[in-house]
N, C-alpha and C. Protein backbone atom coordinates (compact mmCIF):
# COMPACT_ATOMS: atom_id res chain seq x y z
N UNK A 1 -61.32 -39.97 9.54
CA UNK A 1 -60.37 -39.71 8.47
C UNK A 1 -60.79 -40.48 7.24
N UNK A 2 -60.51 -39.69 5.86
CA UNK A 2 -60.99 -40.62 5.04
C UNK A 2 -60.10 -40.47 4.20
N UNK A 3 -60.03 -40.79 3.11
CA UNK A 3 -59.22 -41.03 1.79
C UNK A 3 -59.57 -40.94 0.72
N UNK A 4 -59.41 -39.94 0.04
CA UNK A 4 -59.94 -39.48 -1.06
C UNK A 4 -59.23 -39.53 -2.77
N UNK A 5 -59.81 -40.55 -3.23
CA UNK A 5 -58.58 -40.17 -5.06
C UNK A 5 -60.18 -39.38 -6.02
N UNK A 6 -59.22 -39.10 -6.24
CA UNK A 6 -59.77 -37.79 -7.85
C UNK A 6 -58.82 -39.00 -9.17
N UNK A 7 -59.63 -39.23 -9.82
CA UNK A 7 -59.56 -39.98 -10.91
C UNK A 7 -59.90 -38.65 -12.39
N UNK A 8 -58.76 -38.78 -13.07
CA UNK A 8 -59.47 -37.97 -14.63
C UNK A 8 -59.32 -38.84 -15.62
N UNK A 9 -60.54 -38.93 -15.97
CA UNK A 9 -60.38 -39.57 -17.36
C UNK A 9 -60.09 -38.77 -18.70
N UNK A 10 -59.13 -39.42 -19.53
CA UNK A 10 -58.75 -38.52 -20.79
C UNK A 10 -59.26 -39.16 -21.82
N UNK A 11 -59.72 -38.54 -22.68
CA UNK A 11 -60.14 -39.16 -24.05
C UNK A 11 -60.22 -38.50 -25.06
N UNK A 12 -60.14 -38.89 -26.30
CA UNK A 12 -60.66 -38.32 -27.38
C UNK A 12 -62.17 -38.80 -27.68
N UNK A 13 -62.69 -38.41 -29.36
CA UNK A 13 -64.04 -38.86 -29.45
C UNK A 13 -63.86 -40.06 -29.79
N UNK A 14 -62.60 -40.66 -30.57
CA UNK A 14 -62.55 -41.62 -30.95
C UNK A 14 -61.39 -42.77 -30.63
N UNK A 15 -61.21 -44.05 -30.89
CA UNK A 15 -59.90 -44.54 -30.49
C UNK A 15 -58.39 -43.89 -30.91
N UNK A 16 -57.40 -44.36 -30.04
CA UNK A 16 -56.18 -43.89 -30.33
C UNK A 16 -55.31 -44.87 -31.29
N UNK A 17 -54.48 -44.33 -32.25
CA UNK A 17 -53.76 -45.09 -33.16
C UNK A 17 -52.21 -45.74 -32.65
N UNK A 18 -52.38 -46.83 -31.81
CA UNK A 18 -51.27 -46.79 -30.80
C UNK A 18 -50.05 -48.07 -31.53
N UNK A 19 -49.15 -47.78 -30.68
CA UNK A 19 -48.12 -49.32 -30.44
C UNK A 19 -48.16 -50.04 -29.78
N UNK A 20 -48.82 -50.85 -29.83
CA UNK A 20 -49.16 -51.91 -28.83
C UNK A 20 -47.51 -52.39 -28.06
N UNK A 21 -46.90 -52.69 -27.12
CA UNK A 21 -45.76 -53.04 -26.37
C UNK A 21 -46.11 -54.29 -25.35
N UNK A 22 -45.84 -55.26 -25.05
CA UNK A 22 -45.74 -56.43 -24.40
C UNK A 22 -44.65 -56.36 -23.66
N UNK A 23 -43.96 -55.51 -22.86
CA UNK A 23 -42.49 -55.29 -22.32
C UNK A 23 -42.51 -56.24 -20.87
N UNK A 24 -41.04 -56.59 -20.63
CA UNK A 24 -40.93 -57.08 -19.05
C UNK A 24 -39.95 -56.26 -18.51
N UNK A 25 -39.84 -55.57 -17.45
CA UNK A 25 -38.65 -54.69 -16.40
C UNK A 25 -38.55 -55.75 -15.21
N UNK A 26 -37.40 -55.74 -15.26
CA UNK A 26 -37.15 -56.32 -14.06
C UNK A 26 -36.29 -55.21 -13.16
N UNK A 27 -36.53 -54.44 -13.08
CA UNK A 27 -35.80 -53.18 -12.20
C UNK A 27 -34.85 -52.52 -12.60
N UNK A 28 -34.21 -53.00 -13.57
CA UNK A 28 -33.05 -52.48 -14.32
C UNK A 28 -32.71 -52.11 -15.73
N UNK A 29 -33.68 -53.63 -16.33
CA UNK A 29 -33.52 -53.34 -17.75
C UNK A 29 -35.20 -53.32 -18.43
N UNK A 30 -35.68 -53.16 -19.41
CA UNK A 30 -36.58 -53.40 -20.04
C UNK A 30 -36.19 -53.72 -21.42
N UNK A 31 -37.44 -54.91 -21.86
CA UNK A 31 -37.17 -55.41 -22.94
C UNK A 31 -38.57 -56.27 -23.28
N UNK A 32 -38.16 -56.71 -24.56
CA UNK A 32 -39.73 -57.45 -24.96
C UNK A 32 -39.99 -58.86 -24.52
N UNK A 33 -41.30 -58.63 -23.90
CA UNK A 33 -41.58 -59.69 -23.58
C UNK A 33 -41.56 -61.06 -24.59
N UNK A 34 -40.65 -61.95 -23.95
CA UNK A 34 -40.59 -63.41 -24.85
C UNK A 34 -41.99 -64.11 -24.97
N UNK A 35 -42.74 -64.34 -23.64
CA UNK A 35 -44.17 -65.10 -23.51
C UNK A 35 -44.76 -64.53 -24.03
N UNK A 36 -45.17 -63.36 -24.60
CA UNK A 36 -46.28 -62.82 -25.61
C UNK A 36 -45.90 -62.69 -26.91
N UNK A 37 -47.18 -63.32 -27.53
CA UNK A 37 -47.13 -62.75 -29.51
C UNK A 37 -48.14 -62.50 -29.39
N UNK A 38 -48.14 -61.29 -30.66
CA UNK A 38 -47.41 -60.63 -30.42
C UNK A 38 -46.84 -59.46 -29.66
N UNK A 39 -45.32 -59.14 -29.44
CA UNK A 39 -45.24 -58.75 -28.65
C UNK A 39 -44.85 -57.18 -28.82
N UNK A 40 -44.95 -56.72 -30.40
CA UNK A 40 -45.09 -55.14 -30.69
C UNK A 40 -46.43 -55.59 -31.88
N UNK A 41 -46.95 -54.36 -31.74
CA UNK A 41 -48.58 -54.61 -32.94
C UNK A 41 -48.40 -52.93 -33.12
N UNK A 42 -49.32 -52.98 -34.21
CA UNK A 42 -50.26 -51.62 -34.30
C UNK A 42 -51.72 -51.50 -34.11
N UNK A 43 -52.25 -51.10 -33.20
CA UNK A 43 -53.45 -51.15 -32.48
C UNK A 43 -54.19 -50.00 -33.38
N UNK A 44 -55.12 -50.02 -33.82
CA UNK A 44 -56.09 -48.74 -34.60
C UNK A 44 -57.47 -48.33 -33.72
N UNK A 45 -57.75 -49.34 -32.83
CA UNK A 45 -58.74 -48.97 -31.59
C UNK A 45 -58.23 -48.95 -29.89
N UNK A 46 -56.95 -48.46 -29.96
CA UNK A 46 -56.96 -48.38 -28.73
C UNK A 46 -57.73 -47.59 -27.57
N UNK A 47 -58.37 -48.13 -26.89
CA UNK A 47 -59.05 -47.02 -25.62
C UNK A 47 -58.12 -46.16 -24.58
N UNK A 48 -56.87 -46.35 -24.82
CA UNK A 48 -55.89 -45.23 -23.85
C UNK A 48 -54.96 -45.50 -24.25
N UNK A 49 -53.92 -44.20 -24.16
CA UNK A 49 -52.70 -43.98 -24.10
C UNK A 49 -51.69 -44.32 -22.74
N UNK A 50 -50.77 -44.71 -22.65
CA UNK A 50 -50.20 -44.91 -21.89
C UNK A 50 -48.64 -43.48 -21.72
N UNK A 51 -49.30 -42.27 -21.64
CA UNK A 51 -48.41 -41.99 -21.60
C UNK A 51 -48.06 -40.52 -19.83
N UNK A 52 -48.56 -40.90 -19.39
CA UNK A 52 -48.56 -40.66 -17.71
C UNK A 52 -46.95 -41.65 -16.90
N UNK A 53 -46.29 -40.85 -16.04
CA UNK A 53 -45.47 -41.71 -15.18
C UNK A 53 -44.46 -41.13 -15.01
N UNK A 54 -43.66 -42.08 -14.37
CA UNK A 54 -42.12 -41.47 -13.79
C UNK A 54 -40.69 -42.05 -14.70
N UNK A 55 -41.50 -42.34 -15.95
CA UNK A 55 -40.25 -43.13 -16.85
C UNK A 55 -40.59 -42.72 -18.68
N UNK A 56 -39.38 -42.51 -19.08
CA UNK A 56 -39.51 -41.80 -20.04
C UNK A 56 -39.08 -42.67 -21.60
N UNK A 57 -39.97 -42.15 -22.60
CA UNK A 57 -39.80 -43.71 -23.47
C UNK A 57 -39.50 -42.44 -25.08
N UNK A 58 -38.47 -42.45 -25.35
CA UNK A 58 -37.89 -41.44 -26.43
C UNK A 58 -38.00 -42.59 -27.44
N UNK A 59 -38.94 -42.10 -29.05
CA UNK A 59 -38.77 -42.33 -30.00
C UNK A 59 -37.28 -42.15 -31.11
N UNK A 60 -37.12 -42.79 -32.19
CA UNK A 60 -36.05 -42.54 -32.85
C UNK A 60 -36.35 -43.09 -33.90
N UNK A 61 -35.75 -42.30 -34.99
CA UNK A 61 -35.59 -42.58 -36.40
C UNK A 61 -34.53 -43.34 -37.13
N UNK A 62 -34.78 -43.58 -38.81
CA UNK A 62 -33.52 -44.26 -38.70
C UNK A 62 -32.04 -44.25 -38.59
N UNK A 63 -32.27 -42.63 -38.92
CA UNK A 63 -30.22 -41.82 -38.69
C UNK A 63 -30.32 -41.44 -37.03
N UNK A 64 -30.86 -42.21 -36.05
CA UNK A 64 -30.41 -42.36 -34.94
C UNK A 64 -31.06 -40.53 -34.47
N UNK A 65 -31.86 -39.71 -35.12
CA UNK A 65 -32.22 -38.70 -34.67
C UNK A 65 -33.09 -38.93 -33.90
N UNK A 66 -33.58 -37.95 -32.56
CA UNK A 66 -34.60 -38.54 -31.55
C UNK A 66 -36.05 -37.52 -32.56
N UNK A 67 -36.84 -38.66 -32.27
CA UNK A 67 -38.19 -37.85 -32.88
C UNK A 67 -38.76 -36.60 -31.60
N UNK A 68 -39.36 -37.66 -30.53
CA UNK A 68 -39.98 -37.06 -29.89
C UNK A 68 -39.96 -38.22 -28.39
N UNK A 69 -39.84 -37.20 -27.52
CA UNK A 69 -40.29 -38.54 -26.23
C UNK A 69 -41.43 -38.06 -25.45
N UNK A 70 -41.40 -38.84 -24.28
CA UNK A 70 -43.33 -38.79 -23.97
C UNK A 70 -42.29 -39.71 -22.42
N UNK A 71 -43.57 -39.35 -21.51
CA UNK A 71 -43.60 -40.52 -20.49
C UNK A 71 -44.50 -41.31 -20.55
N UNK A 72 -43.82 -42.11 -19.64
CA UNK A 72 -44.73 -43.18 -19.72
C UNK A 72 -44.62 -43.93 -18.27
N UNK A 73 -45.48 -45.15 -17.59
CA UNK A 73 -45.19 -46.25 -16.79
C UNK A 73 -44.83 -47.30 -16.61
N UNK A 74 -43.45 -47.95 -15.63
CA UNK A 74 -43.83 -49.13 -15.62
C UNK A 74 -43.71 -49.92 -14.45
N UNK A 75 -43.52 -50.90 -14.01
CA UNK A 75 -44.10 -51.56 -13.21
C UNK A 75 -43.02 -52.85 -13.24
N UNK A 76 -42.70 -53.55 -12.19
CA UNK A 76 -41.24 -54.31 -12.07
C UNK A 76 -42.69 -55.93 -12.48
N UNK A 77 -42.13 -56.74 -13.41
CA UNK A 77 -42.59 -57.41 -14.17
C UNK A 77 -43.09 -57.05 -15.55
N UNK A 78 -44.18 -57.79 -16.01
CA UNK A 78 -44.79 -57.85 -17.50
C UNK A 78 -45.93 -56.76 -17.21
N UNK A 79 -45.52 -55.91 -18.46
CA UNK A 79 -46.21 -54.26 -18.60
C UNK A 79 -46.86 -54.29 -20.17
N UNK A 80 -48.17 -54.34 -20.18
CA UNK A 80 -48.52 -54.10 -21.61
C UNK A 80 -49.20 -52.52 -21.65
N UNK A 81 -48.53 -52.10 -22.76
CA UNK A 81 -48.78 -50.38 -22.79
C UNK A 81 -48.97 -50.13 -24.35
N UNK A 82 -49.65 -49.25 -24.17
CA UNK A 82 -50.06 -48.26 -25.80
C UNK A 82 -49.37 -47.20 -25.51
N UNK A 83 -48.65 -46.89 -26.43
CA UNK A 83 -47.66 -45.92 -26.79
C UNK A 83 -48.67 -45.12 -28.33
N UNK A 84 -48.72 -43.72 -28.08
CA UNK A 84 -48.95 -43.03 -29.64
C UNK A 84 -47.88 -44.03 -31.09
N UNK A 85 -48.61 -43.75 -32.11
CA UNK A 85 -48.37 -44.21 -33.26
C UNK A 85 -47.15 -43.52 -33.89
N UNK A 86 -46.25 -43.93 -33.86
CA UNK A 86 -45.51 -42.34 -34.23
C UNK A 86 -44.28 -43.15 -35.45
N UNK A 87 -45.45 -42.55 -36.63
CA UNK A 87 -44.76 -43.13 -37.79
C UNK A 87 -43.71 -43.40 -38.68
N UNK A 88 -43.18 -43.10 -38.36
CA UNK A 88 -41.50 -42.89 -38.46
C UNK A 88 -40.19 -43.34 -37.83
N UNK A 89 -40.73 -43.84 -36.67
CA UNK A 89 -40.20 -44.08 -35.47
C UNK A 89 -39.47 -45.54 -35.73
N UNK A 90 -37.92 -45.57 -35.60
CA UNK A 90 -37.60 -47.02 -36.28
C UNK A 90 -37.36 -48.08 -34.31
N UNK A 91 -36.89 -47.38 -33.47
CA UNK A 91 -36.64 -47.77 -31.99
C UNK A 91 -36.99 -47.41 -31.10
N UNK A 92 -36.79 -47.74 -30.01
CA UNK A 92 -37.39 -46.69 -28.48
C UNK A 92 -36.41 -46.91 -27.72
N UNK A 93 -36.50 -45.90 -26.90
CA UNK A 93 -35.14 -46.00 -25.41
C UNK A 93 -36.00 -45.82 -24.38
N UNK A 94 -36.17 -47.07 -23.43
CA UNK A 94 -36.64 -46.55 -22.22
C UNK A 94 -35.56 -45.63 -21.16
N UNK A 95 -35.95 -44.72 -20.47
CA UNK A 95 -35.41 -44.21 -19.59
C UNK A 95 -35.77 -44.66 -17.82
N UNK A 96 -35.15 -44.14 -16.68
CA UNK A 96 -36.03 -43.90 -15.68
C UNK A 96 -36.21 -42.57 -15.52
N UNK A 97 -36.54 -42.00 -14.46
CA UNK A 97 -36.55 -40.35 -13.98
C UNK A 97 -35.61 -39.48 -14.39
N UNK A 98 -34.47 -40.56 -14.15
CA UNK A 98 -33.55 -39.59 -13.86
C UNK A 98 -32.37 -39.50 -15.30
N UNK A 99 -33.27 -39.99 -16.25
CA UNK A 99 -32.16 -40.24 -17.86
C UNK A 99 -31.27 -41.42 -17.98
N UNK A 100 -31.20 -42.17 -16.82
CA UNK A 100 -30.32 -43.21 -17.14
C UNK A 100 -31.39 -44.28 -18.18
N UNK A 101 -30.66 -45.17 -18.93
CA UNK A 101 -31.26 -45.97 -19.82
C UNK A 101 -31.68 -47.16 -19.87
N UNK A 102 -32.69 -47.79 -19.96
CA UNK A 102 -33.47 -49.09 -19.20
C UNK A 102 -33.03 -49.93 -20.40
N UNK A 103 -33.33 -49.78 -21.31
CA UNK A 103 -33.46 -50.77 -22.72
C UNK A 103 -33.74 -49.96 -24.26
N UNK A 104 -33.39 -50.85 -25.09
CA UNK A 104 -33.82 -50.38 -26.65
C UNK A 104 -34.84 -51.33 -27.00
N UNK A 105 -35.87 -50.50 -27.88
CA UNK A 105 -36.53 -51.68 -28.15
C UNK A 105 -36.81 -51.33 -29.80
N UNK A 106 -36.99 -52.84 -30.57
CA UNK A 106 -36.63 -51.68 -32.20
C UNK A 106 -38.24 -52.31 -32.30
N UNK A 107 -39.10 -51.41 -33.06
CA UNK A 107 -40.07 -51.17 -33.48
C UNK A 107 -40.28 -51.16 -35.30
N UNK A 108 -39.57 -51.48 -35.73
CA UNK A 108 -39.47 -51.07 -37.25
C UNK A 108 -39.73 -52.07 -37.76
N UNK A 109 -40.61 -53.38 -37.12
CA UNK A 109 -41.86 -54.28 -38.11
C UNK A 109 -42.97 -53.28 -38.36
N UNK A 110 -43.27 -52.28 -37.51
CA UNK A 110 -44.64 -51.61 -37.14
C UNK A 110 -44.47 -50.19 -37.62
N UNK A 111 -42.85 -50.07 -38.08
CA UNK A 111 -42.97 -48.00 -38.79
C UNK A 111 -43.47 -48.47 -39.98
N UNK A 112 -44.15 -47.58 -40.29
CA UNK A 112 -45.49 -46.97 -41.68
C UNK A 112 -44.83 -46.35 -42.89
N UNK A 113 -43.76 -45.31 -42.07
CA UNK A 113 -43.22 -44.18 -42.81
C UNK A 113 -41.49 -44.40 -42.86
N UNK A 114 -40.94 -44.79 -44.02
CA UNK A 114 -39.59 -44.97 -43.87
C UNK A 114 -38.43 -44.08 -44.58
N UNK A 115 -39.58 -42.71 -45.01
CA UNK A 115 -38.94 -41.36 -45.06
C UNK A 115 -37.11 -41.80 -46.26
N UNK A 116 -38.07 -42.44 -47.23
CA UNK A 116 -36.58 -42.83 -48.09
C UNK A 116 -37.01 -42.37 -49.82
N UNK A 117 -38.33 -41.30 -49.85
CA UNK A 117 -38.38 -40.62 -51.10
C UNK A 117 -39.73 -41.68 -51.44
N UNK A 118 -39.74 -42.54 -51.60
CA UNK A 118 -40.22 -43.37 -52.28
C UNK A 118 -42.01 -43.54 -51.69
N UNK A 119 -42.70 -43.26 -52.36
CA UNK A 119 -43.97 -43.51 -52.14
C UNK A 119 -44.37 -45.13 -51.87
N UNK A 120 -44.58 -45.85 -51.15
CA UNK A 120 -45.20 -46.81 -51.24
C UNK A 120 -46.33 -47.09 -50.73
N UNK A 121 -47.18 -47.97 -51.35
CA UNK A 121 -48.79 -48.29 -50.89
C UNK A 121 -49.20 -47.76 -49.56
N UNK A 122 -48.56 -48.41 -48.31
CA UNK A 122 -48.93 -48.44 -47.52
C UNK A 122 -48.66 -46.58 -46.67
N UNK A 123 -47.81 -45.98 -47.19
CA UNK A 123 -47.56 -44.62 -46.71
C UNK A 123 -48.00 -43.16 -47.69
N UNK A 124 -49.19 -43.85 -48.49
CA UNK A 124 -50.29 -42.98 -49.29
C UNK A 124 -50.78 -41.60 -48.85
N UNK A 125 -51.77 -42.22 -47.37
CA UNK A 125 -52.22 -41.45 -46.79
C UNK A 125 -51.34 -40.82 -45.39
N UNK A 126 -50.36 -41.66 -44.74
CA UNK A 126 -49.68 -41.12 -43.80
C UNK A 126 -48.51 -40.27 -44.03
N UNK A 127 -47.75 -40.43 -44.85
CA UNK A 127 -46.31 -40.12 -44.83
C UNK A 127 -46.48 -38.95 -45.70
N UNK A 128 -45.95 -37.68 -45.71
CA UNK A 128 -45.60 -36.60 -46.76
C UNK A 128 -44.55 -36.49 -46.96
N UNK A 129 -43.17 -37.30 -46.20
CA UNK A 129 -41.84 -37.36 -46.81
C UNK A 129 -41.37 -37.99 -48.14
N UNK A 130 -42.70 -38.71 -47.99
CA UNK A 130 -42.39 -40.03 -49.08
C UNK A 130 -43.47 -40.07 -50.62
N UNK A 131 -44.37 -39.57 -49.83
CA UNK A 131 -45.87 -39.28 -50.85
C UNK A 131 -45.82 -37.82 -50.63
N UNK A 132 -46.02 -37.31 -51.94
CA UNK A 132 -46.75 -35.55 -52.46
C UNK A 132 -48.00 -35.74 -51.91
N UNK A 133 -49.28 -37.21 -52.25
CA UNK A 133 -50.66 -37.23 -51.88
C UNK A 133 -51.03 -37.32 -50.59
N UNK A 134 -49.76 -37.20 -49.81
CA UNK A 134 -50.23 -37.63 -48.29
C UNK A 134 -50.85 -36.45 -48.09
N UNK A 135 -52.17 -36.65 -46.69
CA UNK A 135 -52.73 -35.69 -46.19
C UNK A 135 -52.88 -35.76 -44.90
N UNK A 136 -51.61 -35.77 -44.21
CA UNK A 136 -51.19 -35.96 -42.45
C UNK A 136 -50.89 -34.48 -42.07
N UNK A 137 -51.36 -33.93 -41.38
CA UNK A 137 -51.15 -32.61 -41.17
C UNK A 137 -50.56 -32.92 -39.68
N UNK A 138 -50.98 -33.78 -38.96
CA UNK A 138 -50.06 -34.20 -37.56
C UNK A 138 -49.05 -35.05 -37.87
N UNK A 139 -48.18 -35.23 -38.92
CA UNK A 139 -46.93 -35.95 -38.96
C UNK A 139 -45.72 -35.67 -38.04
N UNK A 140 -45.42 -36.21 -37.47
CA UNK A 140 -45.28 -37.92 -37.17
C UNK A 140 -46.13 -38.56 -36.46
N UNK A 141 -46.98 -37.80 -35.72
CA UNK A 141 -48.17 -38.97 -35.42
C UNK A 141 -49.19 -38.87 -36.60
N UNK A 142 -49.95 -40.24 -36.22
CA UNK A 142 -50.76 -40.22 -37.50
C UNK A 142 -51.86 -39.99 -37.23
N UNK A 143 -52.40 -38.70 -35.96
CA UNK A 143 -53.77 -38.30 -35.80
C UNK A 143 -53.65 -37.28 -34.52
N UNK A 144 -54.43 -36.06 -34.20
CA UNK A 144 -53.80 -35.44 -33.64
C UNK A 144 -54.05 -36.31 -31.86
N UNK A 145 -53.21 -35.58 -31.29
CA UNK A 145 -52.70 -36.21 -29.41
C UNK A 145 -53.34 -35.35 -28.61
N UNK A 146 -54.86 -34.44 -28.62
CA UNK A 146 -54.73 -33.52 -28.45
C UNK A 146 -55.77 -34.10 -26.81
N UNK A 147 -55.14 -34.63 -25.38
CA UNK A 147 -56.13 -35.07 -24.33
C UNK A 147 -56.74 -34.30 -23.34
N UNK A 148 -57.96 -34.33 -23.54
CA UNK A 148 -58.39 -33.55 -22.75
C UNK A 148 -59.28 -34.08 -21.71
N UNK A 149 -58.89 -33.83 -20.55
CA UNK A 149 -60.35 -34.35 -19.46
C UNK A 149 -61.57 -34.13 -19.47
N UNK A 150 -62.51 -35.24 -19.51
CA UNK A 150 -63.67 -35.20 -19.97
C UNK A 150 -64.62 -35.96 -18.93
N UNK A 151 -64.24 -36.25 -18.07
CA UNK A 151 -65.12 -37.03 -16.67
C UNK A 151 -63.81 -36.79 -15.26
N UNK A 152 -64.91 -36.13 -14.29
CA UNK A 152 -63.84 -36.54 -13.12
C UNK A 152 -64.48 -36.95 -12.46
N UNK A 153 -63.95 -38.07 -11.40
CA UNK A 153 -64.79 -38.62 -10.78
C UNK A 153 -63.90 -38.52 -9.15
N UNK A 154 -64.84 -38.34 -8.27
CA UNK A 154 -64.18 -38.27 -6.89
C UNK A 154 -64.96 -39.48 -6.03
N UNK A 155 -64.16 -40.18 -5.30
CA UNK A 155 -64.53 -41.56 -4.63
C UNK A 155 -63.58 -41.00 -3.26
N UNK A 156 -64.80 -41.22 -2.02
CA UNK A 156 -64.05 -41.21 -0.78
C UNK A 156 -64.18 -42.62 -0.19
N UNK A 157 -63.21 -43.27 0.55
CA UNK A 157 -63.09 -44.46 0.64
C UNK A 157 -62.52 -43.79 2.96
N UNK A 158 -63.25 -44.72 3.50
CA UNK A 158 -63.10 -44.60 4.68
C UNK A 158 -61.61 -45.44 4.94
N UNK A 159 -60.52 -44.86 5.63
CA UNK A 159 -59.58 -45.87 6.02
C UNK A 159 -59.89 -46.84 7.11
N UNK A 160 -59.22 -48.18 6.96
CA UNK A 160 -59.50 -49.00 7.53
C UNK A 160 -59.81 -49.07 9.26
N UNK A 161 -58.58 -47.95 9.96
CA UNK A 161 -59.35 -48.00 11.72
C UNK A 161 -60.38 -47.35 11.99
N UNK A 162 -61.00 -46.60 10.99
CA UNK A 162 -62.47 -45.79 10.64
C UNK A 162 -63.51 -47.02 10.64
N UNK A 163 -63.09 -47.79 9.86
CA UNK A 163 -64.20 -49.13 9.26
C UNK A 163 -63.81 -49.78 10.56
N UNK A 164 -62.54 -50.28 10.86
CA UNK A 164 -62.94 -50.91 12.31
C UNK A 164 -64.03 -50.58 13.44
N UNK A 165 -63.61 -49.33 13.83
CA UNK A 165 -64.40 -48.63 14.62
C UNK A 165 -65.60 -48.82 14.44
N UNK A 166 -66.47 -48.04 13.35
CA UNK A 166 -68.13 -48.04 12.93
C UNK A 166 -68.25 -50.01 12.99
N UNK A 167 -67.43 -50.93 12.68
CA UNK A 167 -67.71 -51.90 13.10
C UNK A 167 -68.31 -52.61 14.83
N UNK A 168 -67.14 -52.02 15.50
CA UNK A 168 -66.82 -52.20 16.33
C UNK A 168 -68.07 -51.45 17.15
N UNK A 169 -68.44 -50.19 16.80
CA UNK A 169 -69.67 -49.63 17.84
C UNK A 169 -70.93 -50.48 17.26
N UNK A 170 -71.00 -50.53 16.10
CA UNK A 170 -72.27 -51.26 15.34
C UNK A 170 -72.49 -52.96 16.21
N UNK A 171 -71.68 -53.11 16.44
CA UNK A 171 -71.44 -54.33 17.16
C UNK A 171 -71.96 -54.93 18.30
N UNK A 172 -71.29 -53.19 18.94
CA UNK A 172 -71.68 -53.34 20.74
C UNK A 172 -73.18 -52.73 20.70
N UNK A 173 -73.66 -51.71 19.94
CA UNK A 173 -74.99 -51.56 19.69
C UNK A 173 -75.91 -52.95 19.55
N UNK A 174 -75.72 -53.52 18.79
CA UNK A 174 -76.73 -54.85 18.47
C UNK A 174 -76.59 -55.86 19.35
N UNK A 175 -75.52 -56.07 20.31
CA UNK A 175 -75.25 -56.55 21.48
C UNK A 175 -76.31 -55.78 22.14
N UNK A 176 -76.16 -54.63 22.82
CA UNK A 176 -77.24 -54.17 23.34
C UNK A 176 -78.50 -54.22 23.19
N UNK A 177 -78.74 -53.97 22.26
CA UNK A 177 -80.50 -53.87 21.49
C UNK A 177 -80.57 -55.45 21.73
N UNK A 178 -80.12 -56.79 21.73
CA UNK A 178 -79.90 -58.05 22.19
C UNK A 178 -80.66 -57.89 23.15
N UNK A 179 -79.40 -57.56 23.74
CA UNK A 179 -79.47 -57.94 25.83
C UNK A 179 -80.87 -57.04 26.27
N UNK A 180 -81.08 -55.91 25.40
CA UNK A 180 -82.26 -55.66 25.83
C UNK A 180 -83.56 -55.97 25.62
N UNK A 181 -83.85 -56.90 24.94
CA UNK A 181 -84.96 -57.59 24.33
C UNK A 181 -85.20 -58.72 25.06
N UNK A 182 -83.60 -59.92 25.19
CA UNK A 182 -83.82 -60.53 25.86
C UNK A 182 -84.42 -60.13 27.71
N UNK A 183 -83.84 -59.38 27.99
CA UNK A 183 -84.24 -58.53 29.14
C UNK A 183 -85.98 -59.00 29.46
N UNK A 184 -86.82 -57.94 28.35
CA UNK A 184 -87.98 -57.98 27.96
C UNK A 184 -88.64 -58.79 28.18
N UNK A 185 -88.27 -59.71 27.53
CA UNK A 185 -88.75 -61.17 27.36
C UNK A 185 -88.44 -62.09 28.63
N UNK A 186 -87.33 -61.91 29.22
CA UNK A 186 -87.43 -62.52 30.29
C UNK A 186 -87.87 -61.81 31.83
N UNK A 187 -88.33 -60.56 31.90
CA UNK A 187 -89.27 -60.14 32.68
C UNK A 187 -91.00 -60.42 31.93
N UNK A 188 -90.98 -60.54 31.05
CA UNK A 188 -92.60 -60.63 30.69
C UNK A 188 -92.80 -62.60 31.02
N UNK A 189 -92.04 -63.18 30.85
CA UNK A 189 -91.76 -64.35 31.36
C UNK A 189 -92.19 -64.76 32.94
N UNK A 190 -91.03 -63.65 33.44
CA UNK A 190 -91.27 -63.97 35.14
C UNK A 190 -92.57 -63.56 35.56
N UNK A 191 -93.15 -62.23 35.10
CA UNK A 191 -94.66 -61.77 35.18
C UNK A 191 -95.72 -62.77 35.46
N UNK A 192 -95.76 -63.60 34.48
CA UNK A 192 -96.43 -64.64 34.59
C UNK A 192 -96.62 -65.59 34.88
């Protein structure tokens, strides 16, 4: 018997424009981790998205409208995850499976876009609510999400009373091949 995982890797060509998150769950609630700074960022090279799992992490704006949600994972302790960039986005609601609500977490050191008319420096190139010159054609994210599998890799792994076993005969084999040498040797012994 063996055991087999299929691994896919997703990627784009280039890094992802993420939210960096430092969160702790303790089974019930989620919230930001105190021991890390910092403990929300904006990441511009992230190597993965975190958005695979059985728990669901809904964006929101600032009139409390939901942008967009996504899943995501987590894990009972300290969870650091990249979340998409999603510029506009003033909070988050974790969920579990089943819609009940884990935590809020406000994000609005790290929104870009504050969708209030007003052009400012930093929402030039991202924002078209705010800037005429913006040129975001994936708004509200700020690059497109588009993942596609690009390596699969298959690994068979023997389960462990498998590995006992091939131990276990490999064992009594070299025991043998032993006893039979010594054998050898101690009739070529008596011979003489």
């Amino acid at each position: 018997h063996y055991l087999t995982m299929r691994i896919v890797f997703a990627q784009q060509e280039n890094f992802f424009d993420a939210i960096y998150l430092s969160l702790y769950y303790d089974g019930k609630q989620v919230f930001l981790n105190k021991n890390k700074s910092p403990n929300v960022s904006v990441d511009y090279e992230a190597p993965s998205l975190d958005i695979q799992g059985n728990y669901i992490v809904e964006f929101y704006k600032e009139n409390n409208e939901l942008i967009t949600s996504l899943n995501t994972d987590l894990k009972i302790g300290e969870n650091d995850i990249f979340l998409p960039l999603v510029l506009n986005a003033k909070y988050l609601i974790f969920k579990d499976s089943k819609g009940n609500p884990l935590g809020k977490i406000d994000i609005q050191e790290v929104r870009l876009c504050n969708e209030d008319k007003k052009c400012e420096p930093i929402e030039g190139y991202f924002c078209p609510l705010d800037c005429k010159s913006a040129n975001n054609p994936y708004y509200p994210f700020s690059q497109k999400l588009e993942l596609k599998p690009t390596a699969i890799q298959t690994t068979t792994y023997p389960l462990p009373s498998e590995v006992f076993n091939k131990i276990f005969l490999y064992s009594i084999f070299g025991l043998a091949v032993i006893f039979i040498i010594i054998l050898i040797v101690y009739l070529l012994i008596k011979r003489r």
